[in-house]
Protein backbone atom coordinates (compact mmCIF):
# COMPACT_ATOMS: atom_id res chain seq x y z
CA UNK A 1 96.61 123.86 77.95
CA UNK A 2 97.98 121.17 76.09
CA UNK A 3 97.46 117.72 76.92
CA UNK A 4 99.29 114.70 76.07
CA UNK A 5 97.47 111.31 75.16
CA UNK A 6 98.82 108.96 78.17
CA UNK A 7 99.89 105.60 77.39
CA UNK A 8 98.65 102.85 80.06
CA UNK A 9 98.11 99.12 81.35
CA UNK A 10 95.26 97.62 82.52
CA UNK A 11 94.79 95.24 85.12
CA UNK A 12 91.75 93.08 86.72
CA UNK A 13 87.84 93.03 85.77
CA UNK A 14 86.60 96.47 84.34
CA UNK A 15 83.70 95.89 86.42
CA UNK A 16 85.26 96.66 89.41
CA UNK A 17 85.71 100.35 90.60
CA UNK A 18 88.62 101.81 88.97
CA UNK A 19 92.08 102.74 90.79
CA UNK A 20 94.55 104.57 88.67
CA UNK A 21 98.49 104.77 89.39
CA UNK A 22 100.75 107.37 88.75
CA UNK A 23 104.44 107.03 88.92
CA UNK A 24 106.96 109.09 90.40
CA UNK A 25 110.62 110.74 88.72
CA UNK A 26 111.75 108.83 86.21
CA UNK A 27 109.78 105.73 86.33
CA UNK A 28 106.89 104.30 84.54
CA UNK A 29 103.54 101.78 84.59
CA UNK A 30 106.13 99.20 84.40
CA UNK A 31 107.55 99.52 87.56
CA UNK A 32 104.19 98.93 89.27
CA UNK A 33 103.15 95.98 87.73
CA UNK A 34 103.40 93.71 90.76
CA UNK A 35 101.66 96.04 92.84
CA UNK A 36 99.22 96.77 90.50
CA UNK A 37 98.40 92.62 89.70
CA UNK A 38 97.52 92.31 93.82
CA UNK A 39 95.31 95.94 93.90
CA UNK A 40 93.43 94.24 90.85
CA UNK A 41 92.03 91.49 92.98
CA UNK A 42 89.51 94.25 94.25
CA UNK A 43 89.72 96.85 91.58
CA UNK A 44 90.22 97.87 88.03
CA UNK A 45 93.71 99.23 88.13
CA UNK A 46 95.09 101.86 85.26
CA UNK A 47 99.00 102.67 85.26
CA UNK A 48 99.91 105.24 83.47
CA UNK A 49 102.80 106.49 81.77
CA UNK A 50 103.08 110.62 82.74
CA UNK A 51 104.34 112.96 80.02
CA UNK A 52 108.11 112.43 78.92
CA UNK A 53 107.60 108.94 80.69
CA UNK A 54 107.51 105.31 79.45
CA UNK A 55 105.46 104.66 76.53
CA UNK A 56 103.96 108.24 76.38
CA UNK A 57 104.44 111.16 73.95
CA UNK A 58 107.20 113.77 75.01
CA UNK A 59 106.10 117.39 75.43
CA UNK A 60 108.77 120.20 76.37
CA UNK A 61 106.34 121.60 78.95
CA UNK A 62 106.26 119.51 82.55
CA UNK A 63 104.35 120.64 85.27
CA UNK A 64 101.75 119.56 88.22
CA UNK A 65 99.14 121.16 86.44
CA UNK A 66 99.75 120.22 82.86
CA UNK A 67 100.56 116.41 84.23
CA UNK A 68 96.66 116.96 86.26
CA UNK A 69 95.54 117.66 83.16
CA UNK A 70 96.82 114.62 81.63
CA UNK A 71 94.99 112.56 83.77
CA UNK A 72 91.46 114.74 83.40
CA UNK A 73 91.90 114.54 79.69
CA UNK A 74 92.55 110.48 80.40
CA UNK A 75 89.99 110.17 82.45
CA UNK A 76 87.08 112.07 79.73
CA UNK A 77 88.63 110.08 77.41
CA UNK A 78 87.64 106.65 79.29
CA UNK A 79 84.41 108.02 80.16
CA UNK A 80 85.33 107.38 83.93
CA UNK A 81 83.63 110.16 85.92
CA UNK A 82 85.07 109.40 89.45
CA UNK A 83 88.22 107.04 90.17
CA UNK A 84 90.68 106.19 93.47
CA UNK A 85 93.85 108.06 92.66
CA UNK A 86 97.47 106.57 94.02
CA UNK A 87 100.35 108.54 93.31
CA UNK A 88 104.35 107.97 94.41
CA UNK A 89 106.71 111.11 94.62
CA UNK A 90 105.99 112.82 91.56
CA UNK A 91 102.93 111.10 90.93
CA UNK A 92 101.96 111.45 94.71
CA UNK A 93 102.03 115.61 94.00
CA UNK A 94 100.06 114.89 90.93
CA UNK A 95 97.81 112.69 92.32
CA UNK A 96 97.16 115.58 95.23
CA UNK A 97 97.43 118.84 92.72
CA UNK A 98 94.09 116.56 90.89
CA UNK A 99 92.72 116.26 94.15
CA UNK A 100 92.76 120.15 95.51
CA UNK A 101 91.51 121.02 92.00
CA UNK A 102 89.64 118.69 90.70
CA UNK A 103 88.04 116.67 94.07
CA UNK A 104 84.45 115.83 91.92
CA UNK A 105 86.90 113.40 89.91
CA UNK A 106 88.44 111.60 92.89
CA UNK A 107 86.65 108.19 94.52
CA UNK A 108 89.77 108.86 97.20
CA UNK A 109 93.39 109.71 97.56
CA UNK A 110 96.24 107.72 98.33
CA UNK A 111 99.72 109.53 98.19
CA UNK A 112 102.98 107.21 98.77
CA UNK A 113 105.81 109.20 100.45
CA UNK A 114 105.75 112.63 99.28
CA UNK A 115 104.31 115.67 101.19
CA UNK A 116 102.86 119.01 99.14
CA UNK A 117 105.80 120.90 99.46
CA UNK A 118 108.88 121.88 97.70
CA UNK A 119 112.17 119.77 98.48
CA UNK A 120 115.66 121.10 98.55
CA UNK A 121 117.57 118.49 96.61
CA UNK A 122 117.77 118.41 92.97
CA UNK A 123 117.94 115.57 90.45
CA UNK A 124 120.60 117.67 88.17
CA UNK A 125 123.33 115.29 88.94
CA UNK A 126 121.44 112.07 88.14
CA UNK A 127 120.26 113.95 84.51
CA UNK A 128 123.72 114.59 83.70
CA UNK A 129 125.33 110.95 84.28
CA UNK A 130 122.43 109.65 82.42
CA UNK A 131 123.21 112.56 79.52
CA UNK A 132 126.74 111.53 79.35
CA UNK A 133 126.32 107.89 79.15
CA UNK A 134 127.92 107.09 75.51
CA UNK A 135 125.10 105.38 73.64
CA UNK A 136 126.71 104.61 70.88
CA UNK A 137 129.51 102.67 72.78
CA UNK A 138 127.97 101.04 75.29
CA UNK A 139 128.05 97.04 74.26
CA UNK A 140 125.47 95.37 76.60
CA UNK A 141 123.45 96.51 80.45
CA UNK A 142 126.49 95.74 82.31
CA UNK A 143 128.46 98.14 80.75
CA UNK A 144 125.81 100.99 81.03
CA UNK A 145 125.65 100.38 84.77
CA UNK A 146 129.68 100.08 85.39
CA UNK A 147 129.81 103.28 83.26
CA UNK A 148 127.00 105.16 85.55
CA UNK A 149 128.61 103.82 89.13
CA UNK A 150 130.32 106.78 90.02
CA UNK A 151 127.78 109.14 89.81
CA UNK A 152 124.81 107.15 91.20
CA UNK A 153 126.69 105.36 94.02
CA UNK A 154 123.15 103.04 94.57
CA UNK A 155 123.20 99.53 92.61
CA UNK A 156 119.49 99.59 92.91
CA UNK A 157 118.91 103.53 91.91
CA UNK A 158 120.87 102.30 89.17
CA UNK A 159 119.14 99.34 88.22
CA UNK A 160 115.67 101.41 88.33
CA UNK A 161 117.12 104.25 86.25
CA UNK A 162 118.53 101.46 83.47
CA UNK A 163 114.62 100.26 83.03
CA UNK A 164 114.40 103.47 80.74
CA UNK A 165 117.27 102.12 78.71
CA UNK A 166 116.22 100.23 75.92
CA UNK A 167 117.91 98.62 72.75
CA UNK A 168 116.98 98.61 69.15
CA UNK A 169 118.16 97.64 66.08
CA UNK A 170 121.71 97.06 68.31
CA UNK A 171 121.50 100.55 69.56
CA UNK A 172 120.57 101.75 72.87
CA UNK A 173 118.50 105.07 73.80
CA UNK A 174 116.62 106.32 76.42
CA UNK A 175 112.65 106.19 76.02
CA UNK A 176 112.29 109.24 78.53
CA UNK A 177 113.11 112.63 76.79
CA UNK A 178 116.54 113.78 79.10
CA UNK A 179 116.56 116.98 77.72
CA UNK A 180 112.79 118.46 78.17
CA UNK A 181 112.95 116.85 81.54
CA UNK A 182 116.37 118.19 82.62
CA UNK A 183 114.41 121.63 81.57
CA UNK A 184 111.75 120.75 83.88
CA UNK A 185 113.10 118.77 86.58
CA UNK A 186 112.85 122.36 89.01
CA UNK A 187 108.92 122.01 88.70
CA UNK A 188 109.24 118.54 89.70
CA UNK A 189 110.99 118.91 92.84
CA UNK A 190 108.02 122.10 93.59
CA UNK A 191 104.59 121.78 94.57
CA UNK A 192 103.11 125.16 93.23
CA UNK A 193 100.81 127.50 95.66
CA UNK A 194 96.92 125.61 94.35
CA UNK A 195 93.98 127.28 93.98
CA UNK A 196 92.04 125.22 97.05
CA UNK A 197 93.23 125.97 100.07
CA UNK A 198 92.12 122.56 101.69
CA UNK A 199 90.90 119.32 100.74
CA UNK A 200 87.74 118.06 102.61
CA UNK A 201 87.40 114.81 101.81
CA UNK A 202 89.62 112.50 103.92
CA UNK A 203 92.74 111.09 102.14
CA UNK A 204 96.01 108.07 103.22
CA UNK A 205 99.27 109.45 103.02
CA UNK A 206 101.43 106.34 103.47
CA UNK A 207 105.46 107.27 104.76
CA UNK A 208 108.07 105.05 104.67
CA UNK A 209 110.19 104.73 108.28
CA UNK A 210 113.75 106.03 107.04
CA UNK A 211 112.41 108.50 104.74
CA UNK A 212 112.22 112.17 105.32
CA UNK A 213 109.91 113.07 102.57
CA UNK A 214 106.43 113.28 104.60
CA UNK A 215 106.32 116.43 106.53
CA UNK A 216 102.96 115.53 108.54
CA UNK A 217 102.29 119.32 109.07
CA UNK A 218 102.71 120.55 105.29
CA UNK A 219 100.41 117.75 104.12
CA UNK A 220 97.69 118.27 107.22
CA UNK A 221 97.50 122.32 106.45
CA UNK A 222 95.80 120.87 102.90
CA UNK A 223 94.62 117.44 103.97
CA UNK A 224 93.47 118.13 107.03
CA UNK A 225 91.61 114.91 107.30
CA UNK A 226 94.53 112.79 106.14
CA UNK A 227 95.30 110.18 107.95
CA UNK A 228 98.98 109.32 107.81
CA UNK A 229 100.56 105.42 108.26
CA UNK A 230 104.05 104.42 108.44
CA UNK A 231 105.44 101.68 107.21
CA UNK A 232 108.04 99.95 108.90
CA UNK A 233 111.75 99.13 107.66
CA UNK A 234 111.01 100.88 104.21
CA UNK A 235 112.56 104.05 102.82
CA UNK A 236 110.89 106.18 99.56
CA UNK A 237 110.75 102.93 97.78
CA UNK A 238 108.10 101.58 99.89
CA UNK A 239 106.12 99.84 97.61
CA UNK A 240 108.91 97.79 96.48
CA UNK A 241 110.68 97.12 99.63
CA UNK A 242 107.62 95.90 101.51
CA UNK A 243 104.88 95.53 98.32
CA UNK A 244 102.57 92.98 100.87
CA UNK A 245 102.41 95.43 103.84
CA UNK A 246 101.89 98.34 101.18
CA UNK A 247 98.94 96.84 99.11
CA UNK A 248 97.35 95.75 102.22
CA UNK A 249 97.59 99.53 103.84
CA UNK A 250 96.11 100.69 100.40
CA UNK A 251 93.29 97.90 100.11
CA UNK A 252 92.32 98.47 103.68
CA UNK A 253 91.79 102.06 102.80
CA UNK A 254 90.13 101.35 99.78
CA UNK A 255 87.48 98.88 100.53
CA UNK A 256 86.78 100.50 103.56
C-alpha cells in the first residue's frame, strides 16, 4: 500500500492534545482555517491536505483505505500515538474507515454530515465543467466563474471549487489532479464493506437541518454509540454556514 506524504497546517500550542481535520471532495486545509484557529484555543489542530488535494502529492490510486492510510503513515510520522479525528464528507468517511480499523489510534470521532454509506449522486458533471474550463484563455477569477455558471448553477459551490484555481507565471491551473480524481471519484461517493463490524467507542456525528446526507440508521448499525446533533438552519456546509454553533458542538464533545 502506497502512501502519500500529506501536506498540513498547524494551529495552537503543541502541548495541547492533538485534533486533526480532514477535508471533504474537492477542498483542502485551507478551507478550514477559521474553524481550525477557534478548535486551537483547546487543542493542537492538524489540517491536512488528502491525496490529489491542496498542497499534497497526486497519486492515481484514491480510496478510503489508501486515504486511512495516509493519515496512519502521518500520524507514525509525527510520532502521535492517539489523536481526535474530525472529518467532513469525504473526510468524514475517512475519518470513520480510520476509526472501524484502526480505533487504538483515535482519542474520539467527530464526523460532519456524512453517514457510512454509499450515495446515489455523482460528481461527474462538476469534473467535467472544471475539465473544460479553457486555462489558457481565461484572463482573471471573474471570467473562470462566468465561464463555469452554467454547469454549477451555485455562486458559492462555485466560489469553493475556484479556491483550487491558482495562477502562475500569468497562467492558471488547477492544484488538484482532475484526471486521477475523475478516475476515482466512484470510490468517493462509496463507503466500502470494513473489516469491523462495529465501533465501540462512542463517537458525534453532527447533521446539518436541510441536508439529507446523515442516515441515522446506516451510521448507528456501525456507531452504535454515536450520538447524533443537528444543527439548525445549515445544509452540508455546516461548518461554514454556522462555524460558532459548529465549533462549540465539537468543543463540547471534545473537552468533555
Amino acid at each position: 500500500m502506497k502512501v502519500v506524504d500529506l501536506a498540513f497546517e498547524t494551529f495552537g500550542n503543541e502541548n495541547n492534545c492533538p485534533l486533526i481535520i480532514l477535508h471533504g471532495f474537492l477542498a483542502s486545509s485551507r478551507n478550514w482555517r477559521t474553524v481550525a484557529k477557534r478548535l486551537a484555543e483547546n487543542h493542537y489542530v492538524y489540517v491536512l491536505d488528502m491525496r490529489n488535494h491542496g498542497a499534497s502529492p497526486h497519486a492515481e490510486q484514491m480510496d478510503y483505505p489508501l486515504m486511512a492510510h495516509d493519515v496512519i503513515d502521518f500520524m507514525d510520522k509525527l510520532g502521535l500515538a492517539k489523536a481526535h479525528l474530525l472529518g467532513h464528507s469525504m473526510g468524514g468517511k475517512i475519518a470513520m474507515w480510520f476509526a472501524l480499523h484502526y480505533p487504538e489510534r483515535v482519542q474520539k470521532l467527530v464526523v460532519a454530515d456524512i453517514a457510512p454509506i454509499s450515495y446515489k449522486h455523482s460528481f461527474d458533471a462538476v469534473i467535467h465543467a472544471l475539465r473544460s474550463l479553457p486555462l489558457d484563455r481565461i484572463k482573471n477569477r471573474k471570467e473562470a466563474e462566468q465561464f463555469l455558471a452554467d454547469a454549477i448553477p451555485d455562486a458559492g459551490f462555485r466560489q469553493f471549487l475556484l479556491q483550487n484555481l491558482l495562477l502562475k507565471d500569468g497562467n492558471y491551473f488547477w492544484r488538484i489532479n482532475l484526471d486521477f480524481i475523475a478516475k476515482t471519484a466512484h470510490n468517493i461517493v462509496g463507503f466500502p464493506e470494513p473489516a469491523r463490524q462495529r465501533l465501540a467507542d462512542k463517537a458525534l456525528f453532527i447533521a446539518g437541518e436541510r441536508s439529507a446526507y446523515i442516515q441515522p440508521d446506516a451510521v448507528l448499525k456501525l456507531f452504535p454509540r454515536a450520538e447524533i446533533v443537528e444543527i439548525a438552519n445549515t445544509g452540508h456546509w455546516l461548518y461554514v454556514e454556522a462555524p460558532d454553533i459548529f465549533c462549540q458542538v465539537v468543543d463540547n464533545w471534545l473537552n468533555n
